[in-house]
Protein backbone atom coordinates (compact mmCIF):
# COMPACT_ATOMS: atom_id res chain seq x y z
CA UNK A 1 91.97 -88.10 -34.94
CA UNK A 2 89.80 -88.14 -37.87
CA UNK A 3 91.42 -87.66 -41.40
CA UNK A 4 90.43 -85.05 -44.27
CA UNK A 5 88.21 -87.21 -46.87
CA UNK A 6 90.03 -87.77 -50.09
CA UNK A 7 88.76 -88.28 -53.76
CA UNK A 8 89.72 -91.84 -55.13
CA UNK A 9 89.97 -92.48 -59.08
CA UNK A 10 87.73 -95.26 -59.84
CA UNK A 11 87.65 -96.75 -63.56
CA UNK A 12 84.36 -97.25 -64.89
CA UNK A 13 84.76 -101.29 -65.31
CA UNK A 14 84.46 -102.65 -69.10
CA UNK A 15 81.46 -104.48 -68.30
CA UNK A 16 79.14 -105.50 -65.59
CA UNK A 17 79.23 -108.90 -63.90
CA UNK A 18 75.93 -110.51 -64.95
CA UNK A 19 76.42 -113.58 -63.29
CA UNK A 20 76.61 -111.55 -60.09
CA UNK A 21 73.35 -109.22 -61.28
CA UNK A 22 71.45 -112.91 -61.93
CA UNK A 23 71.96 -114.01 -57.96
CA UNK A 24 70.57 -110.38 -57.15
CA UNK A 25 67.80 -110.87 -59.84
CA UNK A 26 66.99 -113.96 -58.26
CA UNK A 27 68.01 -116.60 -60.03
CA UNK A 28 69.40 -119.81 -58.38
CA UNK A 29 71.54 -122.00 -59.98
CA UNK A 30 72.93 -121.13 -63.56
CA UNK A 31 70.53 -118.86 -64.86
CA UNK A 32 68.39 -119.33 -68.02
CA UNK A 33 69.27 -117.88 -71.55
CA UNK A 34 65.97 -115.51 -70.94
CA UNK A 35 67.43 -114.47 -68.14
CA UNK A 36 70.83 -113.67 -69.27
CA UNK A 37 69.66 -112.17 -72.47
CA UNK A 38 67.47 -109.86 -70.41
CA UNK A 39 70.24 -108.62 -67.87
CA UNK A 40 72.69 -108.57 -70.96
CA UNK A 41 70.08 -106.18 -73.02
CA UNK A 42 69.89 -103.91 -69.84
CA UNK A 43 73.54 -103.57 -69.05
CA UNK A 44 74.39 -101.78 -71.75
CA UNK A 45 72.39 -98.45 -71.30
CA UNK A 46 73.06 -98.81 -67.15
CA UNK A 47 77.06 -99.16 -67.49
CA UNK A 48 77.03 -96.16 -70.01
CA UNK A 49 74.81 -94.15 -67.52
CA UNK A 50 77.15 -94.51 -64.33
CA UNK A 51 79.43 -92.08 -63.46
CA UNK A 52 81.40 -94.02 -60.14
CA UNK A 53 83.19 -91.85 -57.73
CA UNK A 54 84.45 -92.44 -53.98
CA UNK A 55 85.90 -90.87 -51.41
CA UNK A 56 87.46 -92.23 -48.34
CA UNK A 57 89.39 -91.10 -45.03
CA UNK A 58 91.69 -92.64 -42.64
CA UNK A 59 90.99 -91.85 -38.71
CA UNK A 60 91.82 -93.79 -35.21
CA UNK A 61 89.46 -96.30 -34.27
CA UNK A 62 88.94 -95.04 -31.21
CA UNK A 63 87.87 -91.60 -32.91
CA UNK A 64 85.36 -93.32 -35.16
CA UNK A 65 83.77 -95.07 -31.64
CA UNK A 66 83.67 -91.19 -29.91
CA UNK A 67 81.80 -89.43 -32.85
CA UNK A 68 79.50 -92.40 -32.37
CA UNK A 69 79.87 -94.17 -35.80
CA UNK A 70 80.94 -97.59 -34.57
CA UNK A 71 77.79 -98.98 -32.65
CA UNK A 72 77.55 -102.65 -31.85
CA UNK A 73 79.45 -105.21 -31.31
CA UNK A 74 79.99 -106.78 -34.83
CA UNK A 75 81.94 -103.45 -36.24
CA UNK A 76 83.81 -103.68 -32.90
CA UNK A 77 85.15 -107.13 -33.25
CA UNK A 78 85.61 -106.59 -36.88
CA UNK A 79 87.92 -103.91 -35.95
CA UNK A 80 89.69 -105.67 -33.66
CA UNK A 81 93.30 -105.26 -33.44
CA UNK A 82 93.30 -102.61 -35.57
CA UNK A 83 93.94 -99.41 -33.99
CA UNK A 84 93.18 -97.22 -37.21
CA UNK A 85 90.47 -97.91 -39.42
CA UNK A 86 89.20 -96.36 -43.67
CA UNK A 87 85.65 -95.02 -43.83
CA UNK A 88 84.96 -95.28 -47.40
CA UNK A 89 81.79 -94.29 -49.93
CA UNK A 90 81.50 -95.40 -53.28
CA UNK A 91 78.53 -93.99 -55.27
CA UNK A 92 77.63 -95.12 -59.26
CA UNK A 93 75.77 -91.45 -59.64
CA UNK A 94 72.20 -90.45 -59.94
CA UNK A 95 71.98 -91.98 -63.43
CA UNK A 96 72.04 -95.17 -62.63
CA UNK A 97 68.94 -94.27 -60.84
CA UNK A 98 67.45 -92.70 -63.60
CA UNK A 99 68.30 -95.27 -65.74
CA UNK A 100 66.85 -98.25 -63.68
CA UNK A 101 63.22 -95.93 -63.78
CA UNK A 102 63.12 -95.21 -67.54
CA UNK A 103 64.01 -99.08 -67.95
CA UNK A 104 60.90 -100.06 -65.61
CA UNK A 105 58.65 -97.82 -67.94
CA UNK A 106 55.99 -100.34 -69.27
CA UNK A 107 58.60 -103.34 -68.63
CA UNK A 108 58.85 -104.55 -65.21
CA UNK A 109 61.20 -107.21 -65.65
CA UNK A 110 63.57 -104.65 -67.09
CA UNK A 111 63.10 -102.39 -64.45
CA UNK A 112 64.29 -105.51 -61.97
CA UNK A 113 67.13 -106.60 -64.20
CA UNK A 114 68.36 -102.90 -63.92
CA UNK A 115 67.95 -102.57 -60.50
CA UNK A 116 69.45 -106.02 -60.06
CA UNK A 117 72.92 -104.80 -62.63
CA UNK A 118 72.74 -101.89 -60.76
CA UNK A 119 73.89 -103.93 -57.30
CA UNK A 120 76.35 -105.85 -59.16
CA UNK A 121 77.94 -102.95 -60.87
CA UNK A 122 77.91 -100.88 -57.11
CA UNK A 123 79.70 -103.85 -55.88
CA UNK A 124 81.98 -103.99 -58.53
CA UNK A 125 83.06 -100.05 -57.73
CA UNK A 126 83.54 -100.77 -54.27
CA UNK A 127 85.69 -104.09 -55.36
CA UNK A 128 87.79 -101.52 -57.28
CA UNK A 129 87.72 -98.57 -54.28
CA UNK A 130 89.14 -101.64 -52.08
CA UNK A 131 91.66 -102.51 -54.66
CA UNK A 132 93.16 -98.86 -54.68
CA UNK A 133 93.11 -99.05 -50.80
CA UNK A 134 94.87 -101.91 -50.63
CA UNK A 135 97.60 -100.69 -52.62
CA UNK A 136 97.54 -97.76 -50.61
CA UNK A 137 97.96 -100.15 -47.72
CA UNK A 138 100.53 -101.66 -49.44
CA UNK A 139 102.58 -98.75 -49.53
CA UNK A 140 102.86 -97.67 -45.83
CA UNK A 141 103.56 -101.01 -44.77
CA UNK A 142 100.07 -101.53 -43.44
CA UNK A 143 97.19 -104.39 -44.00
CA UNK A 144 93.45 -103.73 -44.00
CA UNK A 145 90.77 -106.44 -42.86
CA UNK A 146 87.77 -106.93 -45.71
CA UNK A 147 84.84 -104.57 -45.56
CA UNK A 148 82.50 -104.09 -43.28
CA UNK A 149 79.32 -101.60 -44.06
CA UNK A 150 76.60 -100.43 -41.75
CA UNK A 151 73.68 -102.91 -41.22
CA UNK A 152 75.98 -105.72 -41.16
CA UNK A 153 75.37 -107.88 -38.28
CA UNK A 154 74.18 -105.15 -35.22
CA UNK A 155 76.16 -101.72 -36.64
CA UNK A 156 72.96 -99.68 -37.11
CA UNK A 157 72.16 -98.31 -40.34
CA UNK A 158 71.35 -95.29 -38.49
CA UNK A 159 74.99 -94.65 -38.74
CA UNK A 160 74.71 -93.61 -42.18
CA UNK A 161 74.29 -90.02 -41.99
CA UNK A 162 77.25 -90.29 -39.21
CA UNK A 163 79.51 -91.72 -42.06
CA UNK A 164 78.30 -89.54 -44.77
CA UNK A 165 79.19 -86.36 -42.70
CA UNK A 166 82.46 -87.51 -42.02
CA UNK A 167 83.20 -88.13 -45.55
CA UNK A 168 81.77 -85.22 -46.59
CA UNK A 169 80.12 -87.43 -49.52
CA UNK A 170 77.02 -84.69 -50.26
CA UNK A 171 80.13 -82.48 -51.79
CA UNK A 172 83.04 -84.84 -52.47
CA UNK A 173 80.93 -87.44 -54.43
CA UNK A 174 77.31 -86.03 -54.59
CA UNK A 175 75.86 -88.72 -51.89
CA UNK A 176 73.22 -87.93 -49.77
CA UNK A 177 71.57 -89.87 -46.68
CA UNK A 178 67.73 -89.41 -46.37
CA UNK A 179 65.99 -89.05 -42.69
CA UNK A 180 65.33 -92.54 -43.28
CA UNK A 181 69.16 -93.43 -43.16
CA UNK A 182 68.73 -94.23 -47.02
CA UNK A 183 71.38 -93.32 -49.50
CA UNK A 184 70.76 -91.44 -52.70
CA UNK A 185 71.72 -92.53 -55.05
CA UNK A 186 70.62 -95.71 -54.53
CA UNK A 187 73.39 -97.52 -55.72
CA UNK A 188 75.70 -96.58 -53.47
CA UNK A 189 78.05 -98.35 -50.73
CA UNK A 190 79.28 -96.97 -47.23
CA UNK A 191 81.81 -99.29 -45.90
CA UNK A 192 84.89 -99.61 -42.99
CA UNK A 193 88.19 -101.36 -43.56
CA UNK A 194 90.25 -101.93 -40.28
CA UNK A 195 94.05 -100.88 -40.59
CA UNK A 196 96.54 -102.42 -39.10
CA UNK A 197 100.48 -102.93 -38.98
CA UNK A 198 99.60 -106.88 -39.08
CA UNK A 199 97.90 -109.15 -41.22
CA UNK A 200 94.42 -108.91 -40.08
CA UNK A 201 91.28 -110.12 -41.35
CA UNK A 202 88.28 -108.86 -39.29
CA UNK A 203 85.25 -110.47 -38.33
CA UNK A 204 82.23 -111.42 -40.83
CA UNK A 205 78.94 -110.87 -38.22
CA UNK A 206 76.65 -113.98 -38.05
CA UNK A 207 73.08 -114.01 -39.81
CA UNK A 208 71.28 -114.22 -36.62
CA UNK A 209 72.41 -110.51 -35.75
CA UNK A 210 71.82 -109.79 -40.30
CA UNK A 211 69.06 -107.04 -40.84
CA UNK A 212 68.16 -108.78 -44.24
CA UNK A 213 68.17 -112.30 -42.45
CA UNK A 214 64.30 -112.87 -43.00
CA UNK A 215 64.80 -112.37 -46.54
CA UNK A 216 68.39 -113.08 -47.29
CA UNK A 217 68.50 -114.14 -51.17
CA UNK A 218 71.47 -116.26 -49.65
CA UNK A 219 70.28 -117.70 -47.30
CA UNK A 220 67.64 -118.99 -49.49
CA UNK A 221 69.67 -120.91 -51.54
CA UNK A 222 71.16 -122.46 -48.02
CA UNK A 223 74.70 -120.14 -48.29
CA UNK A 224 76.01 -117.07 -47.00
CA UNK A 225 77.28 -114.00 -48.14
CA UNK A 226 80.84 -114.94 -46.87
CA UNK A 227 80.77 -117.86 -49.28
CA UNK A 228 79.65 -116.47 -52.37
């Protein structure tokens, strides 16, 4: 069985983690005052464009593998254990978008640095989204593992429009997938949280399987994703 999607309240946060937005700018190590005055110059006009919303739905794992959302092994052993699973979708609207292109006008850096806050503050909704779920969790006595979103490890991207349907996000939260398997907004996150009456933690896939292992900011600096 697959669940109805629900709405879920997010907060806009107070501010938007700029140490975060530097590691997507690019910076390694502790980034320079330029830098930092940059991201904290742009933040202010992204944060007050974003309007975050989610939506999410509870179903049996074995559902989500029939409809054909769960391909590959990663999301499988992820999941393991766990014999219901959350399908979530956390968008930061279509001004964010707008904002990072009027930023980029004539100022390229700026246009980056949005972009950049822009990941960092769509990271920082789905932090929150997880939060409420685990409370949620909580509640009926049940645990979720961390998340897990398509194009981790070998779960193809081309789930996305699978995931989107199912959440009905085009209506519920005004996301849409492109025939590319690109979300728009572009600051959005699609995501699955194993649910379990255990402790459970799921499985992080290995870069070797990543489809951003070639140019992996991470693995760049020599870490992972799992360690940042």
């Amino acid at each position: 069985m697959i669940g109805a999607p629900q709405p879920l309240v997010l907060a806009k946060p107070a501010a938007i983690d700029t140490a975060q937005a530097a590691r997507y700018f690019g910076a390694r190590g502790e980034p320079d005052d330029r830098t930092m005055t940059l991201l904290e110059t742009c933040a202010m006009p992204l944060l007050a464009a974003a309007t975050p919303r989610a939506v999410w739905l509870e179903a049996d794992t074995a559902a989500l593998a029939e409809a054909g959302i769960l391909r590959g092994g990663d999301v499988m052993r992820h999941l393991e254990g766990c014999p219901q699973a959350v399908l979530l979708a956390v968008t930061l609207g279509p001004g964010v978008d707008a904002q990072i292109r009027r930023a980029g006008v004539g100022d390229i850096a700026a246009g980056v640095a949005s972009d950049a806050l822009g990941s960092a503050l769509a990271e920082q909704a789905a932090d929150a989204a997880e939060a409420e779920l685990r409370q949620w969790a909580a509640k009926e006595g049940k645990y979720l593992t961390g998340r897990f979103s398509p194009g981790y490890g070998d779960w193809d991207i081309a789930v996305q429009p699978l995931v989107a349907n199912a959440l009905d996000t085009v209506r519920r939260a005004g996301l849409c997938v492109t025939d590319t398997n690109l979300m728009t907004p572009r600051k959005s996150v699609t995501a699955i949280l194993g649910v379990s009456g255990h402790p459970v933690k799921g499985k992080l896939a290995g870069c070797g399987h990543c489809v951003l292992r070639t140019r992996c900011e991470y693995r760049k600096r020599g870490k992972t994703c799992a360690s940042e």
